[in-house]
Protein backbone atom coordinates (compact mmCIF):
# COMPACT_ATOMS: atom_id res chain seq x y z
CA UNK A 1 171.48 118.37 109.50
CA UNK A 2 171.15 118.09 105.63
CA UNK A 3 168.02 119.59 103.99
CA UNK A 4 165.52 117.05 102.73
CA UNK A 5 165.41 117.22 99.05
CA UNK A 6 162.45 117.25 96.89
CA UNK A 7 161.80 116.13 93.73
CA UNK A 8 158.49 117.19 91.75
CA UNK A 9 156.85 115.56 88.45
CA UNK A 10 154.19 116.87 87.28
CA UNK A 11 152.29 118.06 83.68
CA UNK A 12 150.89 121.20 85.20
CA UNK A 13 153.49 124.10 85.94
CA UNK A 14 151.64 126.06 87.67
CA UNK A 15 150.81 122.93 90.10
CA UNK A 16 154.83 122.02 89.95
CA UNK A 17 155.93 125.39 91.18
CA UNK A 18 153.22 125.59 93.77
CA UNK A 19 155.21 122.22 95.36
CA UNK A 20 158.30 123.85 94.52
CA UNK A 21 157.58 126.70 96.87
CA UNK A 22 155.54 125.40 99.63
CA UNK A 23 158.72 122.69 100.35
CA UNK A 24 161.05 125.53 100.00
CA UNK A 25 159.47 127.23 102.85
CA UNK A 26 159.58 124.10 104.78
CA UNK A 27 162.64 123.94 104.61
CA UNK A 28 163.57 121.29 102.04
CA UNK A 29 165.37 122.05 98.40
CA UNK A 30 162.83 121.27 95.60
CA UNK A 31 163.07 121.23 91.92
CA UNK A 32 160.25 120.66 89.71
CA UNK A 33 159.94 118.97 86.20
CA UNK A 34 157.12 117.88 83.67
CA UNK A 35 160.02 115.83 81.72
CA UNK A 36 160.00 112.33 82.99
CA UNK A 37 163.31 112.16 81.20
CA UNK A 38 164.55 115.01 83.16
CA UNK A 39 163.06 113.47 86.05
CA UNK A 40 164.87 110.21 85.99
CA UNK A 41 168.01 112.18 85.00
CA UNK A 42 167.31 114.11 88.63
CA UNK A 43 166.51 111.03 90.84
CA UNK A 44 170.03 109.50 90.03
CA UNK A 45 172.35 112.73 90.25
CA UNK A 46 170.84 114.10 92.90
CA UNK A 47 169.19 111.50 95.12
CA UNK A 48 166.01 113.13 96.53
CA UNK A 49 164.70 112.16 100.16
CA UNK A 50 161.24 112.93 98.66
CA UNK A 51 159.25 112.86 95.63
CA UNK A 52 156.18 114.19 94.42
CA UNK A 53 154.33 112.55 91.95
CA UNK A 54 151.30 113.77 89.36
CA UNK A 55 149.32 110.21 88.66
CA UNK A 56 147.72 111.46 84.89
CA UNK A 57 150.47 112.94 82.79
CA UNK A 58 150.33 112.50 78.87
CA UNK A 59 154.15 111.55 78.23
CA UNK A 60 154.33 108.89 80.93
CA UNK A 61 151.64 107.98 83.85
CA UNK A 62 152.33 107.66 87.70
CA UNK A 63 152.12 104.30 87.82
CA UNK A 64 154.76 103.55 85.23
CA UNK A 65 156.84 106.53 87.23
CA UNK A 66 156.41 104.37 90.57
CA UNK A 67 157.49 100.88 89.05
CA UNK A 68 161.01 102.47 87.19
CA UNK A 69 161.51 104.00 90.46
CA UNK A 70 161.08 100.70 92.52
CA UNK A 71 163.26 98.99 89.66
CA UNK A 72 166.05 101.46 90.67
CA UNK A 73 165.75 101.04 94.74
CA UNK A 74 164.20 104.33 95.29
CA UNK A 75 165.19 105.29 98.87
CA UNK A 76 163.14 108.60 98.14
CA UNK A 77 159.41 109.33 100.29
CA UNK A 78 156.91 109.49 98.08
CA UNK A 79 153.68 112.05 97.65
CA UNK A 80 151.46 111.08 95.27
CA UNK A 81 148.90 113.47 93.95
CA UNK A 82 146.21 113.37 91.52
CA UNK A 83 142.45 114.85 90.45
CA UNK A 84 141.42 111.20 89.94
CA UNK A 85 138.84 109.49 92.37
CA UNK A 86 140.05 108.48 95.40
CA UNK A 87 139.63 105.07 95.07
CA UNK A 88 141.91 105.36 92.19
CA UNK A 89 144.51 107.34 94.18
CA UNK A 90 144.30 104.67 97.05
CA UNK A 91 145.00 101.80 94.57
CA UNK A 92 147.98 103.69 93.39
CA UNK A 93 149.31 104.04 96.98
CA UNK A 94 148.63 100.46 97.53
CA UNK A 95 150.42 99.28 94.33
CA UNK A 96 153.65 101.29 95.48
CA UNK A 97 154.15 99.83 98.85
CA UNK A 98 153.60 96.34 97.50
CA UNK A 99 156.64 97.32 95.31
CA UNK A 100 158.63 98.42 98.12
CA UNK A 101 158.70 101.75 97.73
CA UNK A 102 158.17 104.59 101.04
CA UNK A 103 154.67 106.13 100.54
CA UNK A 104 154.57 109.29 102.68
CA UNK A 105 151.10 109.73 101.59
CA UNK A 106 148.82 110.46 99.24
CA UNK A 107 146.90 114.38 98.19
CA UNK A 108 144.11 114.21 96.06
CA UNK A 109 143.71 117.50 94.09
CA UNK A 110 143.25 120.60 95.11
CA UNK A 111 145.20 120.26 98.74
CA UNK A 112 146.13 122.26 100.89
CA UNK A 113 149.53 123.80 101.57
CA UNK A 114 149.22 122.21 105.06
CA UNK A 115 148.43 119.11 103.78
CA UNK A 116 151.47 119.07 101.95
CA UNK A 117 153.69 120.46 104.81
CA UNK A 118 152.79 117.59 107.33
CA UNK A 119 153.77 114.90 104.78
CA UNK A 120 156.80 116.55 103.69
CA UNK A 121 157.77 117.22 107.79
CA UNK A 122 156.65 113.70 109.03
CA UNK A 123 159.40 111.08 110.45
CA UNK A 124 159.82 107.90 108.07
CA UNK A 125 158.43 104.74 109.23
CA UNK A 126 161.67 102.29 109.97
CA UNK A 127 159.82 99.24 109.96
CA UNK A 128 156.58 100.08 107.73
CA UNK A 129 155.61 99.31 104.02
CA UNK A 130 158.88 100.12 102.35
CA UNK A 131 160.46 100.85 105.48
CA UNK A 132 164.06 99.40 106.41
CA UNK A 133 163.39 96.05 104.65
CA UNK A 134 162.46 97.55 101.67
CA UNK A 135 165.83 100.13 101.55
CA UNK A 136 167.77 96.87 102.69
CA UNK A 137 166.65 94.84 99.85
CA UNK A 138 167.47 97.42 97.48
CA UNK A 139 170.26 98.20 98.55
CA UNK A 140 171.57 94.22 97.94
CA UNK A 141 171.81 93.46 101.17
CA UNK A 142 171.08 89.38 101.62
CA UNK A 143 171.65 87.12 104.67
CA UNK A 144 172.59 83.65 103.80
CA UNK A 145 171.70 80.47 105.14
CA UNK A 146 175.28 79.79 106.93
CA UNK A 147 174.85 83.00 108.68
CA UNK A 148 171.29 82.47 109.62
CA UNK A 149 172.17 79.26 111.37
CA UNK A 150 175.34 80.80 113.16
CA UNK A 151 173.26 83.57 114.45
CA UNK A 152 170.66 80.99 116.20
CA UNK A 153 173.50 78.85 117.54
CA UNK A 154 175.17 81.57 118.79
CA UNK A 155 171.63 83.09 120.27
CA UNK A 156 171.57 86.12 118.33
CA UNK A 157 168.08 86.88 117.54
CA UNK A 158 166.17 89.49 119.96
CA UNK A 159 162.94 90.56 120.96
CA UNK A 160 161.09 93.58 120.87
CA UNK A 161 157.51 94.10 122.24
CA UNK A 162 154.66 96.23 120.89
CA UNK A 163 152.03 97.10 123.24
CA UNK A 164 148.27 96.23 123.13
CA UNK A 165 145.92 98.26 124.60
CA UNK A 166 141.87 98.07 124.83
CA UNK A 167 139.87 100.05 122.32
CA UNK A 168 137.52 101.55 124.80
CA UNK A 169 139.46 101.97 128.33
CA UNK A 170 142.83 102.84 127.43
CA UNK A 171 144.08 99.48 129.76
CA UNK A 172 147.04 97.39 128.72
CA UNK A 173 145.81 94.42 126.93
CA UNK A 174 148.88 92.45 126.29
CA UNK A 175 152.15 92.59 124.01
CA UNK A 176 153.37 91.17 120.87
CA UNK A 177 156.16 89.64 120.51
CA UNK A 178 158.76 90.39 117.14
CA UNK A 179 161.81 88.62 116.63
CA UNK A 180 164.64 91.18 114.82
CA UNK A 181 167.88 89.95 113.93
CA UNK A 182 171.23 92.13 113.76
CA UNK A 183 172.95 91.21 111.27
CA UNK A 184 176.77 92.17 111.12
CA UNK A 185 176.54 93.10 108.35
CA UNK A 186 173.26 93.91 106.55
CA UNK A 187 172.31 95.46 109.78
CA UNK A 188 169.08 95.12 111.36
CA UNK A 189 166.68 92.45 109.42
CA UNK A 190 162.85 92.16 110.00
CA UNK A 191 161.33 88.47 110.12
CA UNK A 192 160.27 88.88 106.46
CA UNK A 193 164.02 88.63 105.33
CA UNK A 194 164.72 85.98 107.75
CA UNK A 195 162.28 83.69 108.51
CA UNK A 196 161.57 82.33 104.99
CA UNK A 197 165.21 81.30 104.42
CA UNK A 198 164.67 79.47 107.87
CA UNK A 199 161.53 77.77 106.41
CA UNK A 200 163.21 76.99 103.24
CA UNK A 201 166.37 75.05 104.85
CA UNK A 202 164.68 73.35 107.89
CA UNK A 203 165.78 76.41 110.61
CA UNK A 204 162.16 77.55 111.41
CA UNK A 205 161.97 74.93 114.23
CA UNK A 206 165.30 76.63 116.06
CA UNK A 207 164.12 79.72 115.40
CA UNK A 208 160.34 78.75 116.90
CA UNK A 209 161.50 77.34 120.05
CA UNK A 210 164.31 80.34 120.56
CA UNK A 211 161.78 83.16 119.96
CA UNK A 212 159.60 81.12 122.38
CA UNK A 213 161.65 80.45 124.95
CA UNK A 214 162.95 84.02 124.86
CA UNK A 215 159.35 85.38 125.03
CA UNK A 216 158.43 83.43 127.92
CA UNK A 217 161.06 84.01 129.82
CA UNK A 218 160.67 88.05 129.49
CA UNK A 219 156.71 87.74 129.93
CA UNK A 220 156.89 85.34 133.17
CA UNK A 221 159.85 88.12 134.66
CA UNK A 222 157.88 91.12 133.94
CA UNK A 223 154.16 89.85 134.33
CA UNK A 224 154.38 86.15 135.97
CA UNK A 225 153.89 87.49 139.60
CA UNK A 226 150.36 88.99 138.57
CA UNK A 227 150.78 92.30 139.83
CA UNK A 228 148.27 94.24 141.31
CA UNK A 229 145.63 95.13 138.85
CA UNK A 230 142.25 97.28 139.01
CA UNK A 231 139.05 95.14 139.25
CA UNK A 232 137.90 93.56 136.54
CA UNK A 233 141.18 94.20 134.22
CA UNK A 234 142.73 91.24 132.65
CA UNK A 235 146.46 89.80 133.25
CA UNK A 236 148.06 91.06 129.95
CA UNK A 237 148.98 88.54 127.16
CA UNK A 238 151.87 87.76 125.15
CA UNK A 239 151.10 87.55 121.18
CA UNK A 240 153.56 85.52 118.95
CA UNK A 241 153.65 84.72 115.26
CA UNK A 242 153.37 81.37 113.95
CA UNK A 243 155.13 80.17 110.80
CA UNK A 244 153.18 77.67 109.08
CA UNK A 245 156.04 74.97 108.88
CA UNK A 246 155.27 74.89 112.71
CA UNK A 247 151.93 73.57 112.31
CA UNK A 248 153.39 70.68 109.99
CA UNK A 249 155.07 69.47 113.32
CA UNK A 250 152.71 67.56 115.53
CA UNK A 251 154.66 68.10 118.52
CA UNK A 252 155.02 71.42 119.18
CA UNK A 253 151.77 71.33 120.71
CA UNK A 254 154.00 69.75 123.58
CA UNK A 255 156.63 71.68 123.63
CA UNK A 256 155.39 74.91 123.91
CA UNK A 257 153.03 73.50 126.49
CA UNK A 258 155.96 72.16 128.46
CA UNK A 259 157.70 75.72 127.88
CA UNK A 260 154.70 77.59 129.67
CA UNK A 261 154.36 74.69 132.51
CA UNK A 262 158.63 75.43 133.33
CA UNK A 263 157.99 79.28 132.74
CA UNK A 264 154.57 79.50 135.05
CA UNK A 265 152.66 80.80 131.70
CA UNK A 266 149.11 80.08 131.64
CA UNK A 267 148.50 78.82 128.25
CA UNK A 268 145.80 81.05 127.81
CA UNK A 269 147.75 83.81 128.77
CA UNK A 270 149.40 83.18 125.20
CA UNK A 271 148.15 84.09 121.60
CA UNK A 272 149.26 82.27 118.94
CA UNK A 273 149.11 84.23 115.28
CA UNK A 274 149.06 82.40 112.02
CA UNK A 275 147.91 84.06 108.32
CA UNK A 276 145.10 82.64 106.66
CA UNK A 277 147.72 81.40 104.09
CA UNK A 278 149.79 79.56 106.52
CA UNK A 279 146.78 77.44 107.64
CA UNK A 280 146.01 76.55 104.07
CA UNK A 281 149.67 74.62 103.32
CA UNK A 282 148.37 71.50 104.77
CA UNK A 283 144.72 72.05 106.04
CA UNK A 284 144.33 68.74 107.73
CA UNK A 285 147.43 68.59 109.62
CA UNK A 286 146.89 72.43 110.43
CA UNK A 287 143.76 71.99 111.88
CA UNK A 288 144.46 69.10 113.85
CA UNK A 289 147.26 71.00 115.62
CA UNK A 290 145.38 74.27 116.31
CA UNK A 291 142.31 72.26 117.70
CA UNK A 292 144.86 70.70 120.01
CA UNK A 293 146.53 74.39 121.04
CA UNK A 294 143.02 75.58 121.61
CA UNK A 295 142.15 72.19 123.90
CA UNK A 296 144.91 73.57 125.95
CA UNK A 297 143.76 76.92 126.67
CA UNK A 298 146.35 78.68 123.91
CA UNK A 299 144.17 81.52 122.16
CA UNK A 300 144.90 81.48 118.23
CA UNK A 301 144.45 84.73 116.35
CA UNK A 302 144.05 84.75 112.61
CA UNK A 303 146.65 87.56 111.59
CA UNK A 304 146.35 89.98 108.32
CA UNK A 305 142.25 89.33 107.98
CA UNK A 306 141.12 90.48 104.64
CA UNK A 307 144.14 90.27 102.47
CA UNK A 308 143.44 86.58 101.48
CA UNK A 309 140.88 85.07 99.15
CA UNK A 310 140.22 82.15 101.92
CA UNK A 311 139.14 84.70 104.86
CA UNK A 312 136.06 83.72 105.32
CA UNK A 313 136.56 79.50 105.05
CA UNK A 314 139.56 79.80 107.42
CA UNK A 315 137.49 82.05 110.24
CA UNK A 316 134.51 79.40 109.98
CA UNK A 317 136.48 76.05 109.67
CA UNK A 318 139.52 76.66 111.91
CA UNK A 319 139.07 77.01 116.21
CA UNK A 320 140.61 80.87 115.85
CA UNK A 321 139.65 83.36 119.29
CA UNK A 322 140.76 86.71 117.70
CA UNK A 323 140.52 88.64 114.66
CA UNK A 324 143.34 90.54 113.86
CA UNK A 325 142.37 93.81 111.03
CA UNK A 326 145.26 93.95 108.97
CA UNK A 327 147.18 97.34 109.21
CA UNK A 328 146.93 97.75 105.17
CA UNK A 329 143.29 98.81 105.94
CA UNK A 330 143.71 100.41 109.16
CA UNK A 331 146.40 103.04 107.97
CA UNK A 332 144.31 104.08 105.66
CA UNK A 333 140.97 104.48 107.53
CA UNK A 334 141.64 108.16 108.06
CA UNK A 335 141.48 109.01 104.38
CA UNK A 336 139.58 106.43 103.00
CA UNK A 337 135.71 105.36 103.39
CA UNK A 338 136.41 102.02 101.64
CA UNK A 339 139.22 101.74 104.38
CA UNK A 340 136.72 102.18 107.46
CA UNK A 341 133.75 99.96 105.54
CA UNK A 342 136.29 97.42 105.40
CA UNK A 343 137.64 97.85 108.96
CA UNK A 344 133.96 98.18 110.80
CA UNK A 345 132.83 94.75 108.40
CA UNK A 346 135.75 92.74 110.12
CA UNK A 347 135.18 93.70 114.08
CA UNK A 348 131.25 93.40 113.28
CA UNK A 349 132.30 90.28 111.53
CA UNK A 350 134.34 89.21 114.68
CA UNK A 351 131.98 89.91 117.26
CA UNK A 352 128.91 87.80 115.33
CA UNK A 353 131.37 84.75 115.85
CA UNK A 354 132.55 85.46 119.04
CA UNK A 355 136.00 86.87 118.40
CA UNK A 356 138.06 89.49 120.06
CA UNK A 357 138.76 92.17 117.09
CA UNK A 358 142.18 93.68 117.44
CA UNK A 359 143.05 96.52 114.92
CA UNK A 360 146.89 96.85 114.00
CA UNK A 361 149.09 100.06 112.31
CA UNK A 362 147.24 102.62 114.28
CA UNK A 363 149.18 105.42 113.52
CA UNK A 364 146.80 108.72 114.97
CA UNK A 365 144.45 109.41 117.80
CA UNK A 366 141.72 109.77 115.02
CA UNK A 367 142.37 106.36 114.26
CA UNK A 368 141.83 105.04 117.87
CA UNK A 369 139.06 107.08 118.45
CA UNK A 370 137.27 105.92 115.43
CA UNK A 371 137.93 102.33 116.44
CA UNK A 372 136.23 102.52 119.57
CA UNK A 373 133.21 103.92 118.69
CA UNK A 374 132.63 100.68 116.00
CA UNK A 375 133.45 98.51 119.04
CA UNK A 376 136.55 97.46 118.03
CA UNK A 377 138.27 95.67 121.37
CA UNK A 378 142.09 96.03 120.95
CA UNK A 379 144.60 98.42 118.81
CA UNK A 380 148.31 98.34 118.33
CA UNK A 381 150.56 100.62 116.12
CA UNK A 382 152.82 103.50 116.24
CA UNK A 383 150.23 105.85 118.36
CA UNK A 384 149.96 103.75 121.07
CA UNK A 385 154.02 102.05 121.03
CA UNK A 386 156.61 101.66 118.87
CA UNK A 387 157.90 97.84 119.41
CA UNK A 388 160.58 98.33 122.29
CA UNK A 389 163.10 95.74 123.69
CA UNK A 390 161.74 94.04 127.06
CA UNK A 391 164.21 96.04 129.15
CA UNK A 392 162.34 99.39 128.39
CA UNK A 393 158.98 97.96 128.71
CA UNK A 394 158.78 99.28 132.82
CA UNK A 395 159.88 102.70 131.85
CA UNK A 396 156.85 102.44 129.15
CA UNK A 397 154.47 101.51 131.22
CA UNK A 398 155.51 104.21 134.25
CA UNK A 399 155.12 107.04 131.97
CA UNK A 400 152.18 105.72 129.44
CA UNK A 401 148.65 108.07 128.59
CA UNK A 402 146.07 106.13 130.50
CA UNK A 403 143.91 106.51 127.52
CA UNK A 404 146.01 104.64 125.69
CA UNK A 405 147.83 106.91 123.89
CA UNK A 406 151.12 107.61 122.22
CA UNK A 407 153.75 108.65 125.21
């Protein structure tokens, strides 16, 4: 296999060459620079898998760095270091995901040579902030419409599942369902480069009652017979993602409630997530429908809580039975205080009103660990599962941690 390669800009020499030798005996190539000239010059003629970046340099500052090298599709993982405050540093890491870009992590100064090492050793993220849509994007790669609509007549969007698990036991909560398309050409596509060109040209509906009807079909297989379960645990649920042209259509309430009757589904065996955004594109119409889903029995979760400037109107005035903490937060609970302040707010938040808390993008055991002890009730994310198709699912579940662990 091909040595990573890794590319380090920073004012401070005797900082650069520090890098320089502690990826070198990592086993990566490294080559340092405090010429962001030279540096630019290096990311295009010899294509780094990483990148270390000083935030405070006099010629040129981080930030700046970061948005040229989002401009150019920067496939490169990307350290970012600094002496400022943390909260600063955060924000910085923050900004660079929004612009697409693979954030491997972020060192505040002085760090340790370990430190370094497990950020410079860990696997990429496929699917994460500036994952495998963000390199796909960059690298031009865009679905159109025509092929969109072949690929749902032709029944060519899949499934994968993501485990659920509960905070405090370690039992299997439930699953959520993600639709991924292959694309023959673009290769695999998330939902975020799909589904709005299905909202924009009047697909979403197809798409809806596809991903439902494939979801459905796999939950009612592998859980419909209610299997044996210890006393007191819960029949798992199946979590799917609403798009908010769905809740301009008054009669999906029926449909999906006729899919669950001819699939054996309890309806409240099913959780329905929406943004807070989606619910605010036609407020009366969306709260007419969800009141209806929740008259018959459907849970509704309110999906990416805290990212929106109408959090707190949508959890009061719409019928909502979870909490869902987005993953932005929880990722970053390990390293930040804000992060966890944030985090414990939302499941105390929950809890006052009544909701389930579930906590997404939890990546460590630390994570997990510190989620239970604020109560939290549910966690997904990469430490638990990885989303899997249906078919591996039983493997999954023979060979899981029964604290709820990553297998």
């Amino acid at each position: 296999m091909e040595p990573g390669r890794l590319l380090i800009l920073d004012d401070d020499p005797a900082i650069g060459r520090t890098i320089e030798r502690i990826a070198r005996g990592a086993g990566l190539e490294a080559r340092f620079t405090d010429d962001p000239a030279a540096f630019f010059d290096a990311v295009d003629a010899w294509d780094p898998t990483h990148i270390a970046i000083d935030l405070v340099m006099p010629r040129m500052d981080g930030v700046e760095v970061l948005t040229r090298l989002a401009t150019r599709g920067s496939r490169a993982r990307i350290i970012i270091t600094s002496g400022v405050d943390h909260r600063v540093l955060d924000a910085a890491g923050r900004s660079a995901v929004e612009h697409g870009l693979e954030i491997a992590g972020v060192l505040s100064k002085p760090f340790s040579a370990k430190a370094l090492r497990s950020l410079l050793q860990a696997a990429p993220s496929a699917a994460g902030p500036g994952g495998s849509a963000a390199r796909l994007a960059a690298d031009g790669g865009r679905a159109s419409v025509e092929d969109l609509r072949a690929a749902i007549e032709r029944r060519e969007l899949r499934l994968v599942f993501q485990p659920q698990v509960d905070c405090a036991s370690g039992a299997l909560a439930g699953f959520e369902a993600l639709v991924r398309w292959q694309h023959p050409r673009h290769g695999l596509l998330l939902p975020e480069q799909f589904v709005p060109l299905a909202e924009a040209h009047g697909l979403i509906d197809a798409l809806t009652e596809q991903v439902t009807e494939q979801a459905l079909a796999w939950f009612a297989a592998t859980f419909g017979a209610a299997p044996a379960r210890a006393a007191g645990e819960e029949a798992p649920s199946l979590a799917m993602n609403l798009s908010a042209r769905t809740l301009e259509d008054e009669s999906f309430v029926e449909r999906i409630l006729a899919r669950c009757e001819a699939h054996g589904v309890a309806p409240a065996r099913l959780i329905l997530e929406l943004t807070e955004t989606s619910a605010m594109e036609d407020p009366v119409k969306s709260l007419d429908v969800l009141t209806r889903l929740r008259m018959k029995g459907f849970q509704l979760s309110i999906d990416d809580f805290g990212t929106g400037f109408s959090s707190m109107l949508q959890l009061v005035r719409l019928p909502f039975s979870e909490i869902k903490v987005d993953k932005s937060f929880v990722m970053t609970a390990g390293r930040s205080e804000e992060s966890r302040t944030v985090v414990k707010s939302i499941v105390e938040l929950g809890h006052s009103l009544g909701l389930r808390s579930i906590a997404e993008g939890v990546e460590d055991a630390a994570t997990l660990g510190y989620l239970r002890g604020i109560g939290c009730d549910l966690a997904q994310g990469y430490h638990i599962a990885r989303p899997m198709p249906g078919e591996a699912v039983a493997d999954w579940l023979a060979r899981r941690s029964p604290r709820g662990g990553a297998d």
